[in-house]
C-alpha atoms as a PDB file:
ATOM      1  CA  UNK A   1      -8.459 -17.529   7.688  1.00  0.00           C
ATOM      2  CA  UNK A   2     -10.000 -21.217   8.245  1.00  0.00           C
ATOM      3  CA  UNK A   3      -9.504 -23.909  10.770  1.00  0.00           C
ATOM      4  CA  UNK A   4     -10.658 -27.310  11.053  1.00  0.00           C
ATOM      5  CA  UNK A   5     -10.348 -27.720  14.954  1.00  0.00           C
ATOM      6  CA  UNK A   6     -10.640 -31.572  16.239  1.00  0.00           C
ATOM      7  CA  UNK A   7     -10.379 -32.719  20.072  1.00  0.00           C
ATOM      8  CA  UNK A   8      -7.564 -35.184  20.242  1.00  0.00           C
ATOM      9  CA  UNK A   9      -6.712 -37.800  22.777  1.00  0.00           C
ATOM     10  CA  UNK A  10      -3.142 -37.347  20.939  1.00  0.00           C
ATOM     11  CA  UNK A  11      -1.930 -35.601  17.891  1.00  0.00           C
ATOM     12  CA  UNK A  12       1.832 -35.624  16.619  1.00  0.00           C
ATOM     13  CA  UNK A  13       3.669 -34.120  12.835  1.00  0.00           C
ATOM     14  CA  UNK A  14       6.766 -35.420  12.047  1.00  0.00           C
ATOM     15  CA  UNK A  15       9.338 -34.326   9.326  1.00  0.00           C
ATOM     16  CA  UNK A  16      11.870 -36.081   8.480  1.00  0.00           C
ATOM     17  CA  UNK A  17      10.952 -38.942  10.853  1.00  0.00           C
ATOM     18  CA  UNK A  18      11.279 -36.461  13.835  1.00  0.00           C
ATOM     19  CA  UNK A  19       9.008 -35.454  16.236  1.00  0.00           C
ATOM     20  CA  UNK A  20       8.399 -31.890  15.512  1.00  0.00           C
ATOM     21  CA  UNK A  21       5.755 -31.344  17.793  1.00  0.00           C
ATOM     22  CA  UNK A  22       3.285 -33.821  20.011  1.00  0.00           C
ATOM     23  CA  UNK A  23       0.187 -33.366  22.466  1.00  0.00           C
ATOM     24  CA  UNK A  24      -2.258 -35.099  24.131  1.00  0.00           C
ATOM     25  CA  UNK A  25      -5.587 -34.438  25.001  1.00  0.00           C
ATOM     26  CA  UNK A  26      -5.999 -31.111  23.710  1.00  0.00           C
ATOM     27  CA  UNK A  27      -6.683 -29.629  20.291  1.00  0.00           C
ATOM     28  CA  UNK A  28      -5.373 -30.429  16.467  1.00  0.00           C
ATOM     29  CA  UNK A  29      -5.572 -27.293  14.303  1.00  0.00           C
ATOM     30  CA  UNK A  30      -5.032 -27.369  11.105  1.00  0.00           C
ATOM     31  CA  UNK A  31      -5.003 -23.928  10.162  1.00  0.00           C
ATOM     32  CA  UNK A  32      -5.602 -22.788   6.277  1.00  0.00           C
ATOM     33  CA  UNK A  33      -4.397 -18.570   5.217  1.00  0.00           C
ATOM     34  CA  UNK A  34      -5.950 -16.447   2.286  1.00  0.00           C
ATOM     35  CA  UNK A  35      -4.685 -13.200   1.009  1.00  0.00           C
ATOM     36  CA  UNK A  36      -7.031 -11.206   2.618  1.00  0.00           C
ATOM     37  CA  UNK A  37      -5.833 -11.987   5.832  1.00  0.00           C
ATOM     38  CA  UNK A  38      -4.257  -9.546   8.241  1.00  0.00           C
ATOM     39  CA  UNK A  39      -2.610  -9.626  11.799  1.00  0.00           C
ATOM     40  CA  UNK A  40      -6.237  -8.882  13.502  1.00  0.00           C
ATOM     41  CA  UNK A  41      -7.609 -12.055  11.907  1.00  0.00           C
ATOM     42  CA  UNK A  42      -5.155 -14.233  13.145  1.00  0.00           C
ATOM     43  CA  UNK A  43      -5.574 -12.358  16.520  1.00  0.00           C
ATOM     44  CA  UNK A  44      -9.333 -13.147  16.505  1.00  0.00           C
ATOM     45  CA  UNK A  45      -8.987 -16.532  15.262  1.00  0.00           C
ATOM     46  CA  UNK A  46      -6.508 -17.171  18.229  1.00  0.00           C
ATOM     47  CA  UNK A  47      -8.935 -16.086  20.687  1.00  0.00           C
ATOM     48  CA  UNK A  48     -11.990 -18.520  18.784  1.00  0.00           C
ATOM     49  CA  UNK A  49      -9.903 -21.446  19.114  1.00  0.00           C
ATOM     50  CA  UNK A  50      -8.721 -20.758  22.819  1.00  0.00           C
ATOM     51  CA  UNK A  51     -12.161 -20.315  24.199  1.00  0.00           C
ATOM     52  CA  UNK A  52     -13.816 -22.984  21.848  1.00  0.00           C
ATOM     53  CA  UNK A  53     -15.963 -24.788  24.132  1.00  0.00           C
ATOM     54  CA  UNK A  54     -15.913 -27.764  22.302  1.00  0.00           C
ATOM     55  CA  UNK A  55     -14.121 -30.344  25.317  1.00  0.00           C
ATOM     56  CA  UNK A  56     -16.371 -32.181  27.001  1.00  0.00           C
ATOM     57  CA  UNK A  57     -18.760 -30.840  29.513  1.00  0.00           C
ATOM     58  CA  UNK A  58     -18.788 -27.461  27.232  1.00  0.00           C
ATOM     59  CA  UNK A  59     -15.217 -26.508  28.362  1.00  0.00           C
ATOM     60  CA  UNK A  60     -12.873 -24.592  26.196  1.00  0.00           C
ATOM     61  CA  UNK A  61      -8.899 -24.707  26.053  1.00  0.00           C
ATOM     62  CA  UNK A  62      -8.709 -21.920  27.825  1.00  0.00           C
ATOM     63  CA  UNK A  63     -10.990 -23.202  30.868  1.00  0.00           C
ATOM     64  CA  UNK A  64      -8.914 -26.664  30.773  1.00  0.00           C
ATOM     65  CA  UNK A  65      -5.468 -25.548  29.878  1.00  0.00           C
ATOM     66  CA  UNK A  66      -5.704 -28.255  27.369  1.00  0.00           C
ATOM     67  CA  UNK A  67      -2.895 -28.425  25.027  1.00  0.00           C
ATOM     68  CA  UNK A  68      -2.992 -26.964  20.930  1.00  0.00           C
ATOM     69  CA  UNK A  69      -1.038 -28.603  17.949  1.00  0.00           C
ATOM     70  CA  UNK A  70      -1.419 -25.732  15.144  1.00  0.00           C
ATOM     71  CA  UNK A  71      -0.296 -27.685  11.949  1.00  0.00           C
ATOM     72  CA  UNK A  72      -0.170 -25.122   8.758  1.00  0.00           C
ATOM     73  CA  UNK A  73      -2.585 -26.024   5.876  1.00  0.00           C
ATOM     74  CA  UNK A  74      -2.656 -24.398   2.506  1.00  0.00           C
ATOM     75  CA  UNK A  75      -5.013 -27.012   1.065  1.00  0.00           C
ATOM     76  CA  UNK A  76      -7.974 -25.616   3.377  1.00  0.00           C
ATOM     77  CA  UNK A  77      -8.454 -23.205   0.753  1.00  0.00           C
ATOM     78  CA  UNK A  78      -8.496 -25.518  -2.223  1.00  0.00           C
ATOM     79  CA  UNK A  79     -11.208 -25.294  -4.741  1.00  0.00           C
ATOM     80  CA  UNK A  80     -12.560 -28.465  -6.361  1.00  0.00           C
ATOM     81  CA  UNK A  81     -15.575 -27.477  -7.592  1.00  0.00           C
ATOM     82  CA  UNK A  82     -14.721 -27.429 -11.482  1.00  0.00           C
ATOM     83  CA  UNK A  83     -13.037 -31.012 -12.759  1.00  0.00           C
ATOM     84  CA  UNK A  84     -10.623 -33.417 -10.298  1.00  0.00           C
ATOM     85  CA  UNK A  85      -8.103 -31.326 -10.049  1.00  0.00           C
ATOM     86  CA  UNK A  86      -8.060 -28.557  -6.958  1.00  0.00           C
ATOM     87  CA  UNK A  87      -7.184 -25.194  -7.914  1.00  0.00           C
ATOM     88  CA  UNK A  88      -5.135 -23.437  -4.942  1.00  0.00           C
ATOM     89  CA  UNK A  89      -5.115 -19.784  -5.778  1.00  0.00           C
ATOM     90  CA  UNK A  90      -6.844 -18.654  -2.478  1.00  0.00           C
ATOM     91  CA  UNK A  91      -4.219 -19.589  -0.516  1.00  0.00           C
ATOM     92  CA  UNK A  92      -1.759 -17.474   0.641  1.00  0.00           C
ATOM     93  CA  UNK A  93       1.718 -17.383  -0.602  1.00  0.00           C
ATOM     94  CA  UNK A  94       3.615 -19.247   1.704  1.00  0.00           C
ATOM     95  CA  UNK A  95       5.464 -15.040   2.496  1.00  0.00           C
ATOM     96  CA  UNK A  96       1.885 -14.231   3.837  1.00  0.00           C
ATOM     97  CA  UNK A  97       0.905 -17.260   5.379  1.00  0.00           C
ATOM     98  CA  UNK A  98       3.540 -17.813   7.612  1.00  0.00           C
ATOM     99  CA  UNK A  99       4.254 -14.848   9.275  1.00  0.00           C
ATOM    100  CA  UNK A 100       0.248 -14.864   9.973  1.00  0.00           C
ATOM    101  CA  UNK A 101       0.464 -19.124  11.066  1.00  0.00           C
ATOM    102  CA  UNK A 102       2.943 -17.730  13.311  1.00  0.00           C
ATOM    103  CA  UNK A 103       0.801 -14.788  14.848  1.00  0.00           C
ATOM    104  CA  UNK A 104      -1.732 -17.158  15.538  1.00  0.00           C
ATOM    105  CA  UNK A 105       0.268 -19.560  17.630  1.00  0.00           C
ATOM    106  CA  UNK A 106       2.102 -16.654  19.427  1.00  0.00           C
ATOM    107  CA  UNK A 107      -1.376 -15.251  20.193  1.00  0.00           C
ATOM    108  CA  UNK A 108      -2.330 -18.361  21.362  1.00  0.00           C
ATOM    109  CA  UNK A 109       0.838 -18.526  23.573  1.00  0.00           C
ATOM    110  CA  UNK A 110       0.117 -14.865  24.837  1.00  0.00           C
ATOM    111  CA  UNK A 111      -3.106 -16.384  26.083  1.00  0.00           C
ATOM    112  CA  UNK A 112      -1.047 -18.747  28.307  1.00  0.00           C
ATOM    113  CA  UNK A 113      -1.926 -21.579  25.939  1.00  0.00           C
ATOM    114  CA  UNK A 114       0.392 -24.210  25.538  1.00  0.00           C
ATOM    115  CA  UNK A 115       1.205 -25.097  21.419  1.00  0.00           C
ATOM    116  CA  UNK A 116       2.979 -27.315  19.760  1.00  0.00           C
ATOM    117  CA  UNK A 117       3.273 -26.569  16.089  1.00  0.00           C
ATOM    118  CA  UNK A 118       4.092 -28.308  12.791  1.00  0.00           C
ATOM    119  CA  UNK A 119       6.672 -27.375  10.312  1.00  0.00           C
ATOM    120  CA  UNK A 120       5.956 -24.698   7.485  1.00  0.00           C
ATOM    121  CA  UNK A 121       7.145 -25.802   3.919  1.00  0.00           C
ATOM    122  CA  UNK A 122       7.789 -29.286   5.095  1.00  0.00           C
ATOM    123  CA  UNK A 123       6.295 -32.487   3.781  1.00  0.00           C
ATOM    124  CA  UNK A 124       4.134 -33.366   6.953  1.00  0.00           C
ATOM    125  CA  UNK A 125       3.116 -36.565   8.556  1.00  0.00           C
ATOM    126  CA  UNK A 126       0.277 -36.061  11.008  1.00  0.00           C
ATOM    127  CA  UNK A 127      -0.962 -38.475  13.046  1.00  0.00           C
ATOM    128  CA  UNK A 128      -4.152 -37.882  15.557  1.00  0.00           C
ATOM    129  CA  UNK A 129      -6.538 -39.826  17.300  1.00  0.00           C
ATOM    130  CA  UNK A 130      -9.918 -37.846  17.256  1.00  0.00           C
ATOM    131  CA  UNK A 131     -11.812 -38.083  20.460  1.00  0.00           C
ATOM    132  CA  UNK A 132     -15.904 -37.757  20.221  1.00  0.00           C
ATOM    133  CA  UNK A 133     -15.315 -37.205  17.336  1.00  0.00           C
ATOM    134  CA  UNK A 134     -16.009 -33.424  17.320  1.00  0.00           C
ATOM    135  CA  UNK A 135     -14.495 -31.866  14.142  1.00  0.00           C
ATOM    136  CA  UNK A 136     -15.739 -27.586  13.679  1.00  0.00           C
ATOM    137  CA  UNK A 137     -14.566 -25.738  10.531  1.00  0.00           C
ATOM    138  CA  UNK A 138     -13.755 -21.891  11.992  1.00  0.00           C
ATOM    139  CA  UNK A 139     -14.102 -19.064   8.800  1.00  0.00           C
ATOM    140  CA  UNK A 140     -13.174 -15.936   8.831  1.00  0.00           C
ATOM    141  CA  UNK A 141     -12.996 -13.022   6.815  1.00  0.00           C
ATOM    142  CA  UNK A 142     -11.860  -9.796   7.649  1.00  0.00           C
ATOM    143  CA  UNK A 143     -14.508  -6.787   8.606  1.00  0.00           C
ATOM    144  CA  UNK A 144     -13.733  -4.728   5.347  1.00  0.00           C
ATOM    145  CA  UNK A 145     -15.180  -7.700   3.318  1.00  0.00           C
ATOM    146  CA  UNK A 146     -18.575  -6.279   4.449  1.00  0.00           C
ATOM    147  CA  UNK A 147     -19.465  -9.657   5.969  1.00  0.00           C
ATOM    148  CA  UNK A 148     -18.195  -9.225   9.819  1.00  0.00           C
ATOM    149  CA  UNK A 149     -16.222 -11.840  11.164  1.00  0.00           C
ATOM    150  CA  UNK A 150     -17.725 -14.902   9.883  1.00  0.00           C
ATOM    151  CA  UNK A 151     -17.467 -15.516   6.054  1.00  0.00           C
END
């Protein structure tokens, strides 16, 4: 599983010209699945993004109660290294991903995070404002790759 987490002043997707889902001075997480990836990854990557001290004075979401917008993102796993065009085949079909997009924000939720999410299978428009900016890519792979947690 990867995640490119950014602080936000204000972050907002919107299908359809709605509103799905809107914060403010919290976290944007755009939040990439590969087929490797179980319900304990999503579990641990919930927990890395909660307590992500990456607000400012060193303070995590879960010190601040800072708000997270988890936006789905199969391209995180797009591989451009050979020609222009990316190939995606180590993303998860959309039947894994999701169910595990969702474990992540209801993990987060269990947490007593408040999240805001985008809209899987939709054409997305995200707008953000970073603040800082402070911009971390989270990997991670499960154990039985041999590797630990980090990939």
């Amino acid at each position: 599983m990867r995640a490119v987490v950014q602080t936000v002043g204000r972050a907002s997707v919107t299908v359809d010209g709605d509103v799905v889902g809107e914060i403010a001075d919290g976290l944007l997480v755009l939040l990439g699945v590969t087929h490797t990836d179980t319900p304990q990854v999503a579990a641990t990557m919930a927990r890395k993004i909660h307590e992500l001290r990456i607000l400012d004075e060193e303070r995590s979401a879960a010190d601040t109660g800072a708000p997270i917008l988890v936006v789905s993102q199969f391209t995180l796993y797009g591989d451009a290294r050979k020609g222009r065009r990316p190939s995606w085949t180590a993303a998860a079909p959309a039947e894994l991903a999701e169910p595990l997009v969702t474990a992540v924000v209801e993990a987060l939720r269990a947490r007593g995070a408040k999240v805001e999410t985008g809209r899987f299978r939709t054409h997305m428009l995200v707008d953000s404002v970073n603040v800082g900016p402070r911009t971390l890519i989270l990997d991670l792979c499960p154990p039985a790759t041999g590797r630990g947690w980090g990939c």
